[in-house]
N, C-alpha and C. Protein backbone atom coordinates (compact mmCIF):
# COMPACT_ATOMS: atom_id res chain seq x y z
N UNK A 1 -20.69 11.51 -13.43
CA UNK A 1 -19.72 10.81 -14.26
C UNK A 1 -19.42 9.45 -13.64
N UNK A 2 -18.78 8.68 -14.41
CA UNK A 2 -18.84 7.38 -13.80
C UNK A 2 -17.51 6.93 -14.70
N UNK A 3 -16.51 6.04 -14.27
CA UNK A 3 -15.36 5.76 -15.15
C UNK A 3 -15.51 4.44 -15.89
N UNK A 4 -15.13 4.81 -17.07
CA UNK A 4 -14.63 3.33 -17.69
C UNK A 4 -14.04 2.11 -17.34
N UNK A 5 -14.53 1.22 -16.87
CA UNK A 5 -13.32 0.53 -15.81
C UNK A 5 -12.62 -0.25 -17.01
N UNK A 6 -13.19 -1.11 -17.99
CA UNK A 6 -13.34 -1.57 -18.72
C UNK A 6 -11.54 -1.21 -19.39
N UNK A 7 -12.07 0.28 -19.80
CA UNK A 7 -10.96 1.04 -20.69
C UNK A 7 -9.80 1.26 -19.57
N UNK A 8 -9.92 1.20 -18.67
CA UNK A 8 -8.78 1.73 -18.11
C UNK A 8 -8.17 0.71 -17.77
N UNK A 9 -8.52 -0.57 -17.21
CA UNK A 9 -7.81 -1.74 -16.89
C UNK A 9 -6.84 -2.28 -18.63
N UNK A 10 -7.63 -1.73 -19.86
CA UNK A 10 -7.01 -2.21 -21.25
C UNK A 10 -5.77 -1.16 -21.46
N UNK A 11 -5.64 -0.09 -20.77
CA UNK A 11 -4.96 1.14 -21.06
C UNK A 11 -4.15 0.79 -19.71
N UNK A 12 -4.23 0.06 -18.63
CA UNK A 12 -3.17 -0.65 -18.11
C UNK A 12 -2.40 -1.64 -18.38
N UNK A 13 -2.96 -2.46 -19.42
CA UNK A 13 -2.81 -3.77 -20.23
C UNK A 13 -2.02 -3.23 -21.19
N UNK A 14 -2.09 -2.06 -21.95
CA UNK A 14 -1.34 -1.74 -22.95
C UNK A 14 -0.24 -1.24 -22.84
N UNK A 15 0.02 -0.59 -21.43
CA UNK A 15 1.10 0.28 -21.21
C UNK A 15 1.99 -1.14 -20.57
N UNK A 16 1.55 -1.84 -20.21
CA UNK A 16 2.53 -3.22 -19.12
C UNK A 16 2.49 -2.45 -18.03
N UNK A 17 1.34 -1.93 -17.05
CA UNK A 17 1.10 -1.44 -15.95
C UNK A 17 0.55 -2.70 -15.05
N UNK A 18 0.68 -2.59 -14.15
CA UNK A 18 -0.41 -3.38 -13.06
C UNK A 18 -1.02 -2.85 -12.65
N UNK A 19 -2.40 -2.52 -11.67
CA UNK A 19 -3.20 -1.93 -11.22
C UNK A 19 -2.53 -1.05 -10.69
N UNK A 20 -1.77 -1.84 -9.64
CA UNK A 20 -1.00 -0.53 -8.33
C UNK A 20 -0.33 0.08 -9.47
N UNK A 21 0.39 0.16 -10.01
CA UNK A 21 1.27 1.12 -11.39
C UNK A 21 0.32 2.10 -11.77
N UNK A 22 -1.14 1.73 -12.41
CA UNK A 22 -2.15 2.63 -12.52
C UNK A 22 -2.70 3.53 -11.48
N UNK A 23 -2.78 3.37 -11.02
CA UNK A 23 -3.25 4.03 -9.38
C UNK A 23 -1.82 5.03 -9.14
N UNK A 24 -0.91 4.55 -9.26
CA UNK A 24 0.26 5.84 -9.07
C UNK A 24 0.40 6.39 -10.21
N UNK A 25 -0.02 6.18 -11.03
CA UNK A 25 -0.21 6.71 -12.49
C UNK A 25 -0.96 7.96 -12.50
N UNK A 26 -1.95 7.75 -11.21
CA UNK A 26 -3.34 8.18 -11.58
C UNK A 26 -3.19 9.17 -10.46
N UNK A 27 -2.43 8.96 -9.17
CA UNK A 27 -1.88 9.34 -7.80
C UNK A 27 -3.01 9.34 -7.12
N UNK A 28 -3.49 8.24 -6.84
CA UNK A 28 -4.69 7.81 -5.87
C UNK A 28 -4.23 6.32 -5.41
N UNK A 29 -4.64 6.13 -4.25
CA UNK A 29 -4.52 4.58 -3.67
C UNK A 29 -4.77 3.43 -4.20
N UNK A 30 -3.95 2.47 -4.72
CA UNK A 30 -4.44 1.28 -4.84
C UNK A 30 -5.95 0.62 -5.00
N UNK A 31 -6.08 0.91 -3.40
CA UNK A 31 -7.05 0.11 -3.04
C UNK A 31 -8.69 0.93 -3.33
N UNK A 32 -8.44 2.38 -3.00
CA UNK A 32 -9.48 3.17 -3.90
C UNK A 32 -9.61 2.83 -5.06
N UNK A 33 -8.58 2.68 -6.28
CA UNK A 33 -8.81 2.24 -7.60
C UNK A 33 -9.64 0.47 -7.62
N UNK A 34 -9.22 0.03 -6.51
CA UNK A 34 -9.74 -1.11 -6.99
C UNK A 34 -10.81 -1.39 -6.84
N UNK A 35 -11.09 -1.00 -5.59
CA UNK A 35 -12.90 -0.27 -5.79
C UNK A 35 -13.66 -0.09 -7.02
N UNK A 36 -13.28 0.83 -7.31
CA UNK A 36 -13.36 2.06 -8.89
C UNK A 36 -14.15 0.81 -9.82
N UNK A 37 -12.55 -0.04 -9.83
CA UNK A 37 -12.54 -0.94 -11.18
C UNK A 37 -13.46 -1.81 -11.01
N UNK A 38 -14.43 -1.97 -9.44
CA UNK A 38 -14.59 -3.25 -9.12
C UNK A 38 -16.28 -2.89 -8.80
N UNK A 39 -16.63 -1.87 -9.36
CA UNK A 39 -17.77 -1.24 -9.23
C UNK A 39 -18.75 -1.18 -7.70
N UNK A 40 -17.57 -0.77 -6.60
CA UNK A 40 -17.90 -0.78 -5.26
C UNK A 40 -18.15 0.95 -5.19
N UNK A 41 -17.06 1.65 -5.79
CA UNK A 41 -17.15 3.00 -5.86
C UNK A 41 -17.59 3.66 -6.90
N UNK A 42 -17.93 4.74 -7.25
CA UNK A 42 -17.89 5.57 -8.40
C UNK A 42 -17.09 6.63 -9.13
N UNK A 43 -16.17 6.73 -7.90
CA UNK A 43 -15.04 7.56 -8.16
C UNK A 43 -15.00 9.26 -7.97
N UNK A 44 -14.31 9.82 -7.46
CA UNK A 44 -14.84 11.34 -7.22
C UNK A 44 -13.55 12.07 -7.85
N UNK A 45 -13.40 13.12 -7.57
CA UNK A 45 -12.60 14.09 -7.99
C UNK A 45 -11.25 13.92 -8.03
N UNK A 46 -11.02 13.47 -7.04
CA UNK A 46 -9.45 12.83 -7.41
C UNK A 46 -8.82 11.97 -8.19
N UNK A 47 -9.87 11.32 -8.36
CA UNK A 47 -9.51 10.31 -9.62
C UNK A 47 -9.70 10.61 -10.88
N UNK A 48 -10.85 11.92 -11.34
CA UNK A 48 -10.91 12.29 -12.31
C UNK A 48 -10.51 13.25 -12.73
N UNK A 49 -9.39 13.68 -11.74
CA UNK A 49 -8.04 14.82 -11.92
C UNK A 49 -7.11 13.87 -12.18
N UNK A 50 -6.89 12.88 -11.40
CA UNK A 50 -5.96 11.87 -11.77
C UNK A 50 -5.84 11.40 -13.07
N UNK A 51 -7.17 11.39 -13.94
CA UNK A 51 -7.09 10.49 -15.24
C UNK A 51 -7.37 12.21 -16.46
N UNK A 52 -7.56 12.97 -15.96
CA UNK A 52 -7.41 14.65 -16.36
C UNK A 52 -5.92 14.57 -16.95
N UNK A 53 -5.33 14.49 -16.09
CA UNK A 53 -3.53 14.38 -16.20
C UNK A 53 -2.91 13.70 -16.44
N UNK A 54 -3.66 12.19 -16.61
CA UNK A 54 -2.82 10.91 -17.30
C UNK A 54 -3.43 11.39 -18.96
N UNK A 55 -4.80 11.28 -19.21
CA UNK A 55 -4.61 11.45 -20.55
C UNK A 55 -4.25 12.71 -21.07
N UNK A 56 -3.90 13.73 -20.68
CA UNK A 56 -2.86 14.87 -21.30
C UNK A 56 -1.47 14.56 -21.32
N UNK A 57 -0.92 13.95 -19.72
CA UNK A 57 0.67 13.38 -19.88
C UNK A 57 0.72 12.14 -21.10
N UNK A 58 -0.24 10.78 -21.68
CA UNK A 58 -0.30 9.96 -22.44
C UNK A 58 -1.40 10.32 -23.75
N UNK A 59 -1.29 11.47 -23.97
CA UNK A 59 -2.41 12.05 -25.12
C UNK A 59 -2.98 11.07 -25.64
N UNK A 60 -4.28 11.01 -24.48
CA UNK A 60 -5.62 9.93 -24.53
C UNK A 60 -6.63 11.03 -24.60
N UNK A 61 -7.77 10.50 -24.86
CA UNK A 61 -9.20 11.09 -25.21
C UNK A 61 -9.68 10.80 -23.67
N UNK A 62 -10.19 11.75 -23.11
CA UNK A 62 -10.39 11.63 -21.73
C UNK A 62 -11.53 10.99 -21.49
N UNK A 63 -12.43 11.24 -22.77
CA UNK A 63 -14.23 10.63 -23.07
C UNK A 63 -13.93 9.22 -22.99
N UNK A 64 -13.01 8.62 -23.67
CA UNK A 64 -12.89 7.04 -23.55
C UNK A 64 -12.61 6.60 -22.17
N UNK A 65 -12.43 7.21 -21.67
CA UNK A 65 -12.33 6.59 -19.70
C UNK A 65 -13.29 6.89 -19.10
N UNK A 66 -14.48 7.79 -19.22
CA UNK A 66 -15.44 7.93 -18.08
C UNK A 66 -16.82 8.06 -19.11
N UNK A 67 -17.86 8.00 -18.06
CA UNK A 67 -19.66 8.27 -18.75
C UNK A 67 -19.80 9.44 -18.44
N UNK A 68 -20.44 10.27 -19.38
CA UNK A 68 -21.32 11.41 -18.41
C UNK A 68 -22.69 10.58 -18.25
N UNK A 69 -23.34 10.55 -16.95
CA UNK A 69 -24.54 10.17 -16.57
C UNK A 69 -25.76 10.62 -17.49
N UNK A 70 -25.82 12.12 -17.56
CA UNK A 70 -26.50 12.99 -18.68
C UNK A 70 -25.93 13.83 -18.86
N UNK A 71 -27.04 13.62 -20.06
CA UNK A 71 -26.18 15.23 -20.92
C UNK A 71 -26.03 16.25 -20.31
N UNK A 72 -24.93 17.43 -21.11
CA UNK A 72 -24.56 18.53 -20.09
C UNK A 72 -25.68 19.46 -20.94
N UNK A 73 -26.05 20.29 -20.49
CA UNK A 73 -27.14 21.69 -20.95
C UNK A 73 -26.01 22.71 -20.97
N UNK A 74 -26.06 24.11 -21.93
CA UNK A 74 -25.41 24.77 -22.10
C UNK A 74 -26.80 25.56 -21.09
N UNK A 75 -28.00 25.41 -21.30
CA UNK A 75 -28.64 26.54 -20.06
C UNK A 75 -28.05 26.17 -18.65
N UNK A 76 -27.79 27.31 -17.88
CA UNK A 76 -27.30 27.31 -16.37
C UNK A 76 -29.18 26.95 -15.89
N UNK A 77 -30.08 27.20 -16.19
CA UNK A 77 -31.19 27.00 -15.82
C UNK A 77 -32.06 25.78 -15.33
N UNK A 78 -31.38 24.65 -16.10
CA UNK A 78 -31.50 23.58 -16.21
C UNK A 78 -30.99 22.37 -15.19
């Protein structure tokens, strides 16, 4: 998975957040997010628990913030 940076910096823009606001939004560091946004990182689990729980607390579509890399297979085989 890989995040939207795109969408999430506009979904900071919309709320009148600043980055750091997003990042405690998100309850991850600042400076990890800015990474994120700044395509140094890719982002791991904490952040995509973090944005798990922002778009359920702000009933967002969770698909509009991140990529799946590939498709998921319903075979476990695969």
């Amino acid at each position: 998975m890989q995040v939207n940076a795109d969408a999430l910096i506009k979904l900071a823009e919309n709320r009148g957040w600043s980055i750091p606001e997003l990042a405690n939004q998100l309850s991850i560091n600042y400076s990890y997010l800015y990474r994120v946004l700044n395509g140094e990182k890719s982002g791991g689990a904490k952040l995509f628990i973090g944005m798990l729980f922002l778009c359920r607390q702000e009933n967002l579509n969770i698909d509009d913030y991140i990529f799946l890399n590939r498709s998921l297979s319903a075979n476990n085989k695969s």
